[in-house]
C-alpha atoms as a PDB file:
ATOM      1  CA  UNK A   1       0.000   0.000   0.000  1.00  0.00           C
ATOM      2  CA  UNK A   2       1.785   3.209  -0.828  1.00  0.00           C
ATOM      3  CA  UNK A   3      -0.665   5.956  -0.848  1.00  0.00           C
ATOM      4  CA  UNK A   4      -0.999   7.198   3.044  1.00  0.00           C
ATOM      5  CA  UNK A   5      -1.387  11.132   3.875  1.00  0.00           C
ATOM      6  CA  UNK A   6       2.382  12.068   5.445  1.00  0.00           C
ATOM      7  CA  UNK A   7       1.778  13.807   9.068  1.00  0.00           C
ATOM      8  CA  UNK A   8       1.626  17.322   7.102  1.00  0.00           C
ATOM      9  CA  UNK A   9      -1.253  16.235   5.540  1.00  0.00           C
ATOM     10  CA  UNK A  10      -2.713  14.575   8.269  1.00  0.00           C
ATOM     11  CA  UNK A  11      -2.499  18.038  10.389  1.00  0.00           C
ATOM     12  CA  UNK A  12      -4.103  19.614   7.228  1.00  0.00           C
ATOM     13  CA  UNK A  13      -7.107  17.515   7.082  1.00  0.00           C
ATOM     14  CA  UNK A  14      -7.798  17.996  10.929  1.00  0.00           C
ATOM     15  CA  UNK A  15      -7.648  21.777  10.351  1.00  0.00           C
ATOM     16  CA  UNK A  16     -10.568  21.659   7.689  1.00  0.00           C
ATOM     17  CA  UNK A  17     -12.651  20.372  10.722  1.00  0.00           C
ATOM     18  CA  UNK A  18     -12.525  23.406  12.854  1.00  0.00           C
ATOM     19  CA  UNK A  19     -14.809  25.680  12.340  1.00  0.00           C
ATOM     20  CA  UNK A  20     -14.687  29.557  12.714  1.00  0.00           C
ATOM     21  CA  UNK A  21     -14.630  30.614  16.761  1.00  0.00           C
ATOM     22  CA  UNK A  22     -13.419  27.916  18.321  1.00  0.00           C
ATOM     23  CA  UNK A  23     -11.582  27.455  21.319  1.00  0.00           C
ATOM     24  CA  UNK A  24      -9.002  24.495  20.362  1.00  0.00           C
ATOM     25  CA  UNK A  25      -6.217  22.931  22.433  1.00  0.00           C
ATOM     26  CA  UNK A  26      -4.070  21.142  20.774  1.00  0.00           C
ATOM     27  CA  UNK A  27      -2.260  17.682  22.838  1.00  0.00           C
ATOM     28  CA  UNK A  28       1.481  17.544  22.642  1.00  0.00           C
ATOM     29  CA  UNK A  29       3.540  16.203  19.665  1.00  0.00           C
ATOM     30  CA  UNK A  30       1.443  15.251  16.512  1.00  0.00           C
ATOM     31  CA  UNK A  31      -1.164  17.416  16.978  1.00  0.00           C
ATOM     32  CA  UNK A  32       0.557  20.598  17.800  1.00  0.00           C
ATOM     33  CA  UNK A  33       0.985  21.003  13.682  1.00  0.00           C
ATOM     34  CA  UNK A  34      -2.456  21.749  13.327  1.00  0.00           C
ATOM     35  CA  UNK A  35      -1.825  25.134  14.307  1.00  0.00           C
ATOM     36  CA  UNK A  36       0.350  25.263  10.909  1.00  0.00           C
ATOM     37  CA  UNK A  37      -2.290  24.752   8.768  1.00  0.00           C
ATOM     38  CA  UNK A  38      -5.247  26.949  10.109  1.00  0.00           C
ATOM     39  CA  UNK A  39      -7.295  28.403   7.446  1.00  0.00           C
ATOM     40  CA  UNK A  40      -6.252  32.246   7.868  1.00  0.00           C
ATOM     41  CA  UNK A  41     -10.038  33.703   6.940  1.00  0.00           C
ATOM     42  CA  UNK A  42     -11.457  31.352  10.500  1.00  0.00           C
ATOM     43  CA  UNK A  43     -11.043  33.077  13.843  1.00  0.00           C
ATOM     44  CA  UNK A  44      -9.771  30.058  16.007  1.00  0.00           C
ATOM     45  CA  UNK A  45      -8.187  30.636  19.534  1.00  0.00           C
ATOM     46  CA  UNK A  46      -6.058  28.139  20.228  1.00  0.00           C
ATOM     47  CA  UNK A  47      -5.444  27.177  24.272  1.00  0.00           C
ATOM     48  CA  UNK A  48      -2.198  25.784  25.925  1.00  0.00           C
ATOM     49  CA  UNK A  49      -2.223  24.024  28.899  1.00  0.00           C
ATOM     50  CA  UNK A  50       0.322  26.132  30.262  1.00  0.00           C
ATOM     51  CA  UNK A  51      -1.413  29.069  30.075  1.00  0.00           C
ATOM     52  CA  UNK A  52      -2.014  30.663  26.926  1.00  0.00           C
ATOM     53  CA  UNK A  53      -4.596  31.820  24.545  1.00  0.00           C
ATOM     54  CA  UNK A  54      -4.531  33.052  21.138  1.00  0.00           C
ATOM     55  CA  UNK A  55      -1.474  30.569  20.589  1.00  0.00           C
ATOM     56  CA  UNK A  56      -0.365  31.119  16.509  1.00  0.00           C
ATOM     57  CA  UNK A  57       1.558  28.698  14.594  1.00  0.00           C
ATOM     58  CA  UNK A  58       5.610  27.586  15.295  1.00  0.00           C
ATOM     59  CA  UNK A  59       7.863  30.799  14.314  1.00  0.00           C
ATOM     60  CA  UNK A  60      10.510  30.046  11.762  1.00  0.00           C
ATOM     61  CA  UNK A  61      13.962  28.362  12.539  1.00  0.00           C
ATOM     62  CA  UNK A  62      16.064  30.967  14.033  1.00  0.00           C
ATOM     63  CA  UNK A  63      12.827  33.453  15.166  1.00  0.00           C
ATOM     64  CA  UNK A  64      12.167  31.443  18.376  1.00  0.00           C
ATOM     65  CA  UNK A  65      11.151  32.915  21.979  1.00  0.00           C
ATOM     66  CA  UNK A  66      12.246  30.086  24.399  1.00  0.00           C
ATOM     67  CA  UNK A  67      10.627  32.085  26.755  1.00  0.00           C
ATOM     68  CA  UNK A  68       7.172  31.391  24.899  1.00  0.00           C
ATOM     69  CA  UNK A  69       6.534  27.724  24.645  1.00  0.00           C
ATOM     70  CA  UNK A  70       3.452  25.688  23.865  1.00  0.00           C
ATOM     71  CA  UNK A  71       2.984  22.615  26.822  1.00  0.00           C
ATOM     72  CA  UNK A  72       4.947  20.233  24.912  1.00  0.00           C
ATOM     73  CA  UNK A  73       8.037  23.032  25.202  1.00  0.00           C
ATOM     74  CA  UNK A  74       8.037  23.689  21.661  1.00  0.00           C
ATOM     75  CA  UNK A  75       8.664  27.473  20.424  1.00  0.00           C
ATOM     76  CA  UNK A  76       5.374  28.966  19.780  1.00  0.00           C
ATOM     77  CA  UNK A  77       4.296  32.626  18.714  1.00  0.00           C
ATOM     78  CA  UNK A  78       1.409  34.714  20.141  1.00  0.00           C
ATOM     79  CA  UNK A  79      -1.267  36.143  18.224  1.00  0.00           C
ATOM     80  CA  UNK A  80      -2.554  39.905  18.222  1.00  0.00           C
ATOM     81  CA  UNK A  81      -5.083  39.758  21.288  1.00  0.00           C
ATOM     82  CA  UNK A  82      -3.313  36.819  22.682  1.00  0.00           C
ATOM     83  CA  UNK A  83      -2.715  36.150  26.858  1.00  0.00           C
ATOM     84  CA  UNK A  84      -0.776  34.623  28.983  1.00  0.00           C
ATOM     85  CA  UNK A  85      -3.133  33.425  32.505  1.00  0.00           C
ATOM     86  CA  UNK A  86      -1.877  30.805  35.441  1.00  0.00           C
ATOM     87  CA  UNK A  87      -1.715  26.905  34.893  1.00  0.00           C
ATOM     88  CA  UNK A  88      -4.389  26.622  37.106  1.00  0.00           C
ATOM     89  CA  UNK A  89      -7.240  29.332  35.143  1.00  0.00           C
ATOM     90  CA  UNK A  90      -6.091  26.936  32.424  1.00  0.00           C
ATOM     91  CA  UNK A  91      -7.211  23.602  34.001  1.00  0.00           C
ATOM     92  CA  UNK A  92     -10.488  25.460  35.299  1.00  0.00           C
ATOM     93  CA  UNK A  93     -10.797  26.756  31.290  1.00  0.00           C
ATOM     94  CA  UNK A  94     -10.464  23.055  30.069  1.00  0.00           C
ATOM     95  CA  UNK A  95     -12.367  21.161  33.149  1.00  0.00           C
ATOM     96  CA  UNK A  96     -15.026  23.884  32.597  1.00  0.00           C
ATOM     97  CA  UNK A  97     -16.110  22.870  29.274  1.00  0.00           C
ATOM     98  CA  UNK A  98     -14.966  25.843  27.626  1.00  0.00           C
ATOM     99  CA  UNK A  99     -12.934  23.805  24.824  1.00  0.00           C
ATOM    100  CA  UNK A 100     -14.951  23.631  21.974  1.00  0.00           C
ATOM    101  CA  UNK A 101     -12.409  20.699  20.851  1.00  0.00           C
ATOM    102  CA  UNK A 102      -9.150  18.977  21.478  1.00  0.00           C
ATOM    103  CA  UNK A 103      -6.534  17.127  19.282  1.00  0.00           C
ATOM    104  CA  UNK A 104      -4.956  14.585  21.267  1.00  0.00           C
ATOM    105  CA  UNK A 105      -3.072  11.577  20.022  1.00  0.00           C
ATOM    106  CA  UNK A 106      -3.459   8.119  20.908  1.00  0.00           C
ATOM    107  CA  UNK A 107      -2.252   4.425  21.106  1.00  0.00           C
ATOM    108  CA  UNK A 108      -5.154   3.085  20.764  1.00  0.00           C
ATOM    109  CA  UNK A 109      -9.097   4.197  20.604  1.00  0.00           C
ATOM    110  CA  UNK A 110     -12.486   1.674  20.124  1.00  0.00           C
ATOM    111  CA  UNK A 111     -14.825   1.885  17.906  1.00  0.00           C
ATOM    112  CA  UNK A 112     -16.866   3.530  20.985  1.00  0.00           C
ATOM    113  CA  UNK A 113     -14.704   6.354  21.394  1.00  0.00           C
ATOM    114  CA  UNK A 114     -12.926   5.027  24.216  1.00  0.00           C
ATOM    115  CA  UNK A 115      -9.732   6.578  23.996  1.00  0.00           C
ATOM    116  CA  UNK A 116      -6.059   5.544  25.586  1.00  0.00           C
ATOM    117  CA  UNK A 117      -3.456   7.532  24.983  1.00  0.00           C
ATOM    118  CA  UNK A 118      -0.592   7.732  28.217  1.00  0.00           C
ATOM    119  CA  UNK A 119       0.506   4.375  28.536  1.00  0.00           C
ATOM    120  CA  UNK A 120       1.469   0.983  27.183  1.00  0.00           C
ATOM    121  CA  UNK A 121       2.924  -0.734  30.162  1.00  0.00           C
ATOM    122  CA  UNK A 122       6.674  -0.292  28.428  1.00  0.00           C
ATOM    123  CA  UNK A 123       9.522   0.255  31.385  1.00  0.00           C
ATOM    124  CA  UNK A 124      10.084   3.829  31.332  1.00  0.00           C
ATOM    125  CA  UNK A 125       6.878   4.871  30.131  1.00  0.00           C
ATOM    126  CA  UNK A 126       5.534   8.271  31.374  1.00  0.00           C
ATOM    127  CA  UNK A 127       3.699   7.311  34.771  1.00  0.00           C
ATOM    128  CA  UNK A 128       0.803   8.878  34.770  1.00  0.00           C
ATOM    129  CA  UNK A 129      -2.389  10.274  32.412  1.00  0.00           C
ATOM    130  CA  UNK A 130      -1.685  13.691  32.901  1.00  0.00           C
ATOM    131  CA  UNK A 131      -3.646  16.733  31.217  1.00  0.00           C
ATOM    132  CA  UNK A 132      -5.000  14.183  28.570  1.00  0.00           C
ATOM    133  CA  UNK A 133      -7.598  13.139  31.043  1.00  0.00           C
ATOM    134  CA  UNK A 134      -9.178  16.841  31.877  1.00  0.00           C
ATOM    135  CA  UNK A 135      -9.100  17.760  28.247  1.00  0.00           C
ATOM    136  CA  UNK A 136     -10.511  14.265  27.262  1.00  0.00           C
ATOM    137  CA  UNK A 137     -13.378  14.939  29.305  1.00  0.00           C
ATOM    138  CA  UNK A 138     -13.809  18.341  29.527  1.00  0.00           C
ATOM    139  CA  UNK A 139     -14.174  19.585  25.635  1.00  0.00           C
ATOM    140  CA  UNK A 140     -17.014  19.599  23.765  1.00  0.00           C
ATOM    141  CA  UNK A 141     -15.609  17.307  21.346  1.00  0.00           C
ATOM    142  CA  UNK A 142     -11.905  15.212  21.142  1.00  0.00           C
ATOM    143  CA  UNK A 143     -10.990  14.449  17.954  1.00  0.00           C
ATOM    144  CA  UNK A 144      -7.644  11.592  17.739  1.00  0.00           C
ATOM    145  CA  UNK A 145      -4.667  12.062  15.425  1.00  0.00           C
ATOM    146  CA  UNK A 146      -3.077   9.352  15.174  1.00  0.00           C
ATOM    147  CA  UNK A 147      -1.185   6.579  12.834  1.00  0.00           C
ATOM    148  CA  UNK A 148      -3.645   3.867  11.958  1.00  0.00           C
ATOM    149  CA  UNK A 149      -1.011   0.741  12.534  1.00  0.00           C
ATOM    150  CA  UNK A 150       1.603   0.169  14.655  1.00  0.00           C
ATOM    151  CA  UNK A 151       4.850  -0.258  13.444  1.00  0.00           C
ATOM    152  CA  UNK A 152       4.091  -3.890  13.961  1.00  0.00           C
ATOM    153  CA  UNK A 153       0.846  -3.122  12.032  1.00  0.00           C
ATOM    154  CA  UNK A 154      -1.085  -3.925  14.738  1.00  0.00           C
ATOM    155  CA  UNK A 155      -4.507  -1.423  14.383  1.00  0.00           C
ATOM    156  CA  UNK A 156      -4.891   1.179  17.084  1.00  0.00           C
ATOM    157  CA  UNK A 157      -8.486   1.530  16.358  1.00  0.00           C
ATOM    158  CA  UNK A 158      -9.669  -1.203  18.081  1.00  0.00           C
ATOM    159  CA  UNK A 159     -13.018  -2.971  19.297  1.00  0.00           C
ATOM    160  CA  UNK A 160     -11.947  -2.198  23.356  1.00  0.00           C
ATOM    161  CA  UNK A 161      -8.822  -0.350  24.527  1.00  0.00           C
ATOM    162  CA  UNK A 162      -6.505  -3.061  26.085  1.00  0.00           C
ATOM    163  CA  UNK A 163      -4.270   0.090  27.398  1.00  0.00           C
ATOM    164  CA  UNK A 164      -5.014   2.021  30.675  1.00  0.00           C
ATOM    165  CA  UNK A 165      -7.869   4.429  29.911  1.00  0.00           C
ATOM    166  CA  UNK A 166      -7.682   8.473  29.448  1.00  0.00           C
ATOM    167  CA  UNK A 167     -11.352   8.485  29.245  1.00  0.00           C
ATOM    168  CA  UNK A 168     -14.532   6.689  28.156  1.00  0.00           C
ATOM    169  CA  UNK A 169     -16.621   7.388  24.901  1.00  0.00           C
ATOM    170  CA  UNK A 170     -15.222  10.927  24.612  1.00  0.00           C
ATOM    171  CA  UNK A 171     -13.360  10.701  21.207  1.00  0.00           C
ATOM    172  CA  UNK A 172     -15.743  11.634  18.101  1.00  0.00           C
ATOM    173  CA  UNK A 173     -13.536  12.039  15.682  1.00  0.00           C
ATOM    174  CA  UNK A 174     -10.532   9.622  14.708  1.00  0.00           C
ATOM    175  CA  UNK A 175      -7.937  11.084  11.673  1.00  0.00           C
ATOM    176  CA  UNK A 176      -5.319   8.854  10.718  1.00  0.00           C
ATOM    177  CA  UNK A 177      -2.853   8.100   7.537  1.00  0.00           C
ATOM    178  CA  UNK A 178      -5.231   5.974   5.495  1.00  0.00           C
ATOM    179  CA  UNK A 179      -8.799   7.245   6.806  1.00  0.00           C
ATOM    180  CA  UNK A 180     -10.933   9.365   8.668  1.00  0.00           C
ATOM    181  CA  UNK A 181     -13.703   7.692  11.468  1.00  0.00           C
ATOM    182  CA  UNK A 182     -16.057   9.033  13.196  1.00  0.00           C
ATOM    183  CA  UNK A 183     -16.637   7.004  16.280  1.00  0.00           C
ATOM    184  CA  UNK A 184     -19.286   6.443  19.327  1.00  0.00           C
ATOM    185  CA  UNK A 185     -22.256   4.831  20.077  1.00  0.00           C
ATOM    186  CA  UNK A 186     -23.134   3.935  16.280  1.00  0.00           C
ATOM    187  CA  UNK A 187     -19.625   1.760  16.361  1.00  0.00           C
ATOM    188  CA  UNK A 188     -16.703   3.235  13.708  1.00  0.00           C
ATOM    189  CA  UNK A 189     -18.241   5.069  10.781  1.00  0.00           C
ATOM    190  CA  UNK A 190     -15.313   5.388   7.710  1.00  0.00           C
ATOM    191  CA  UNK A 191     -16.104   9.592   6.596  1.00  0.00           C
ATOM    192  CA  UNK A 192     -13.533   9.175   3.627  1.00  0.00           C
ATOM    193  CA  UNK A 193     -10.161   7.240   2.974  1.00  0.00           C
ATOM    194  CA  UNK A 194      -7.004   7.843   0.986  1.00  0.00           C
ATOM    195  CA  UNK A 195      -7.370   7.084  -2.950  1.00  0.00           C
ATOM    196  CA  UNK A 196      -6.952   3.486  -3.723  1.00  0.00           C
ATOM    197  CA  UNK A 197      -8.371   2.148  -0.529  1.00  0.00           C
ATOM    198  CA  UNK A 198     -11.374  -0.014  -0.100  1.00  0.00           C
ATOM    199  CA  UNK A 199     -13.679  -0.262   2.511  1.00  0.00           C
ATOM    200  CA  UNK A 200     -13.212  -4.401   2.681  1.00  0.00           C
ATOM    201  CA  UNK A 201      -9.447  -3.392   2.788  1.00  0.00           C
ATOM    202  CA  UNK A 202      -9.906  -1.257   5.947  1.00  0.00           C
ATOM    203  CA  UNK A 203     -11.496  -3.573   7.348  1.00  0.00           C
ATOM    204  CA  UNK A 204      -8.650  -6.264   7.134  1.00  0.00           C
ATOM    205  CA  UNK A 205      -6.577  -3.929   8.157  1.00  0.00           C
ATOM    206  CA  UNK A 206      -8.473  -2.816  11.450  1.00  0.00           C
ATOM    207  CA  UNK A 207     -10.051  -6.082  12.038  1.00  0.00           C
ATOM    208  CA  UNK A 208     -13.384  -4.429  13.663  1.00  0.00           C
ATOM    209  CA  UNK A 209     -16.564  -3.718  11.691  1.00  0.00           C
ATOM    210  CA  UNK A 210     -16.678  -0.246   9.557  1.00  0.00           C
ATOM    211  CA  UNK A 211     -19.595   1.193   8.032  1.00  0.00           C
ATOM    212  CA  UNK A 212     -19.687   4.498   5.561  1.00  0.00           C
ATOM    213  CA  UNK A 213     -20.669   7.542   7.911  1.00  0.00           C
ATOM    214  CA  UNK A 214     -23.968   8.309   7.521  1.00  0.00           C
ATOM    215  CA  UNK A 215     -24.431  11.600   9.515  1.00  0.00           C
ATOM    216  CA  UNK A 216     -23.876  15.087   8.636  1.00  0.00           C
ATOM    217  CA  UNK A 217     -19.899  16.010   8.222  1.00  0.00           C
ATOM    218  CA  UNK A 218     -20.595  19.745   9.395  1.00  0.00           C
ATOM    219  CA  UNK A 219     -19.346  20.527  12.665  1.00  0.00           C
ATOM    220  CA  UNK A 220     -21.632  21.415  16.019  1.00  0.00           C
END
């Protein structure tokens, strides 16, 4: 199988999803390059953990501010309007419910929208969920960016999570390399997949059922 979208493209395709005036966070490493692809004409407001809003996309090689970071320490930039508030107005902003939606990744997510993302059991491992959990939760929506398969090509989207939970039927959304889900209480719904892929072919791959999404692809 050769034609996958690269990460750019992934980030890209999440981006079309969010709509004008939301209030995004975006989960440490492959979701923080949604912020590079943006459409310019949508007023988004993107949230750090740390404590910012009106976060704008990674400033170029050389232009960096190591003094503004995004949670996953990477350089960020500040938008016009933009402010800087304590970590803990930031974990009353995101246990509040006043994320219209997250991008987290994920090892592994069910075709419920159960969603693990913080641990395998691996030695070494980070020990514990984290800010994964409030923002899992607390948003509106959580959409997963992710890799379909392992490198083992094992699926990560998966009938039940066999990895310590983050949170339970809270993912809606699921974009990976080969496809894009939608996910919940109707079981995995496939919204569109890369050229040259089949539905019976995702399906081998995954090895859970898949049906063609059937609901509206506008976002609430």
């Amino acid at each position: 199988m050769t034609n996958r979208y690269n990460r750019e493209q992934m980030a890209a395709r999440v981006a079309l999803d969010i709509p004008e005036g939301a209030y995004v966070n975006l989960g440490i490493g492959l979701p923080t390059k949604v912020a590079n692809y943006l459409p310019q004409e949508r007023d988004i407001f993107l949230q750090s953990e740390n404590g910012l809003l009106g976060m704008g996309p990674q400033p170029p090689a050389g232009e960096e501010d190591w003094e503004l970071i995004n949670a996953g320490k990477q350089a960020v930039t500040l938008l016009q309007g933009g402010s800087y508030f304590h970590h803990a107005d930031s974990f009353a902003m995101m246990r509040g419910g006043h994320i219209d939606i997250c991008v987290l990744g994920a090892f592994q997510v069910s075709v419920r929208g159960d969603l693990a993302n913080w641990h395998t059991g691996e030695e070494g491992a980070i020990p514990a969920v984290g800010g994964a959990m409030d923002l899992a939760i607390g948003a509106k929506q959580t959409f997963v960016m992710m890799e379909l398969l392992t490198k083992q090509g094992v699926s990560k989207l998966v009938e039940a999570c066999t990895y310590p939970l983050t949170g339970l039927a809270c993912v809606s959304r699921v974009y990976t390399d080969l496809a894009v889900f939608a996910v919940g209480e109707n079981g995995a719904q496939v919204i569109e997949m890369v050229d040259g892929l089949t539905l019976d072919e995702l399906r081998n791959l995954t090895g859970v059922p898949l049906s063609e999404y059937s609901g509206e692809l506008e976002i609430r």
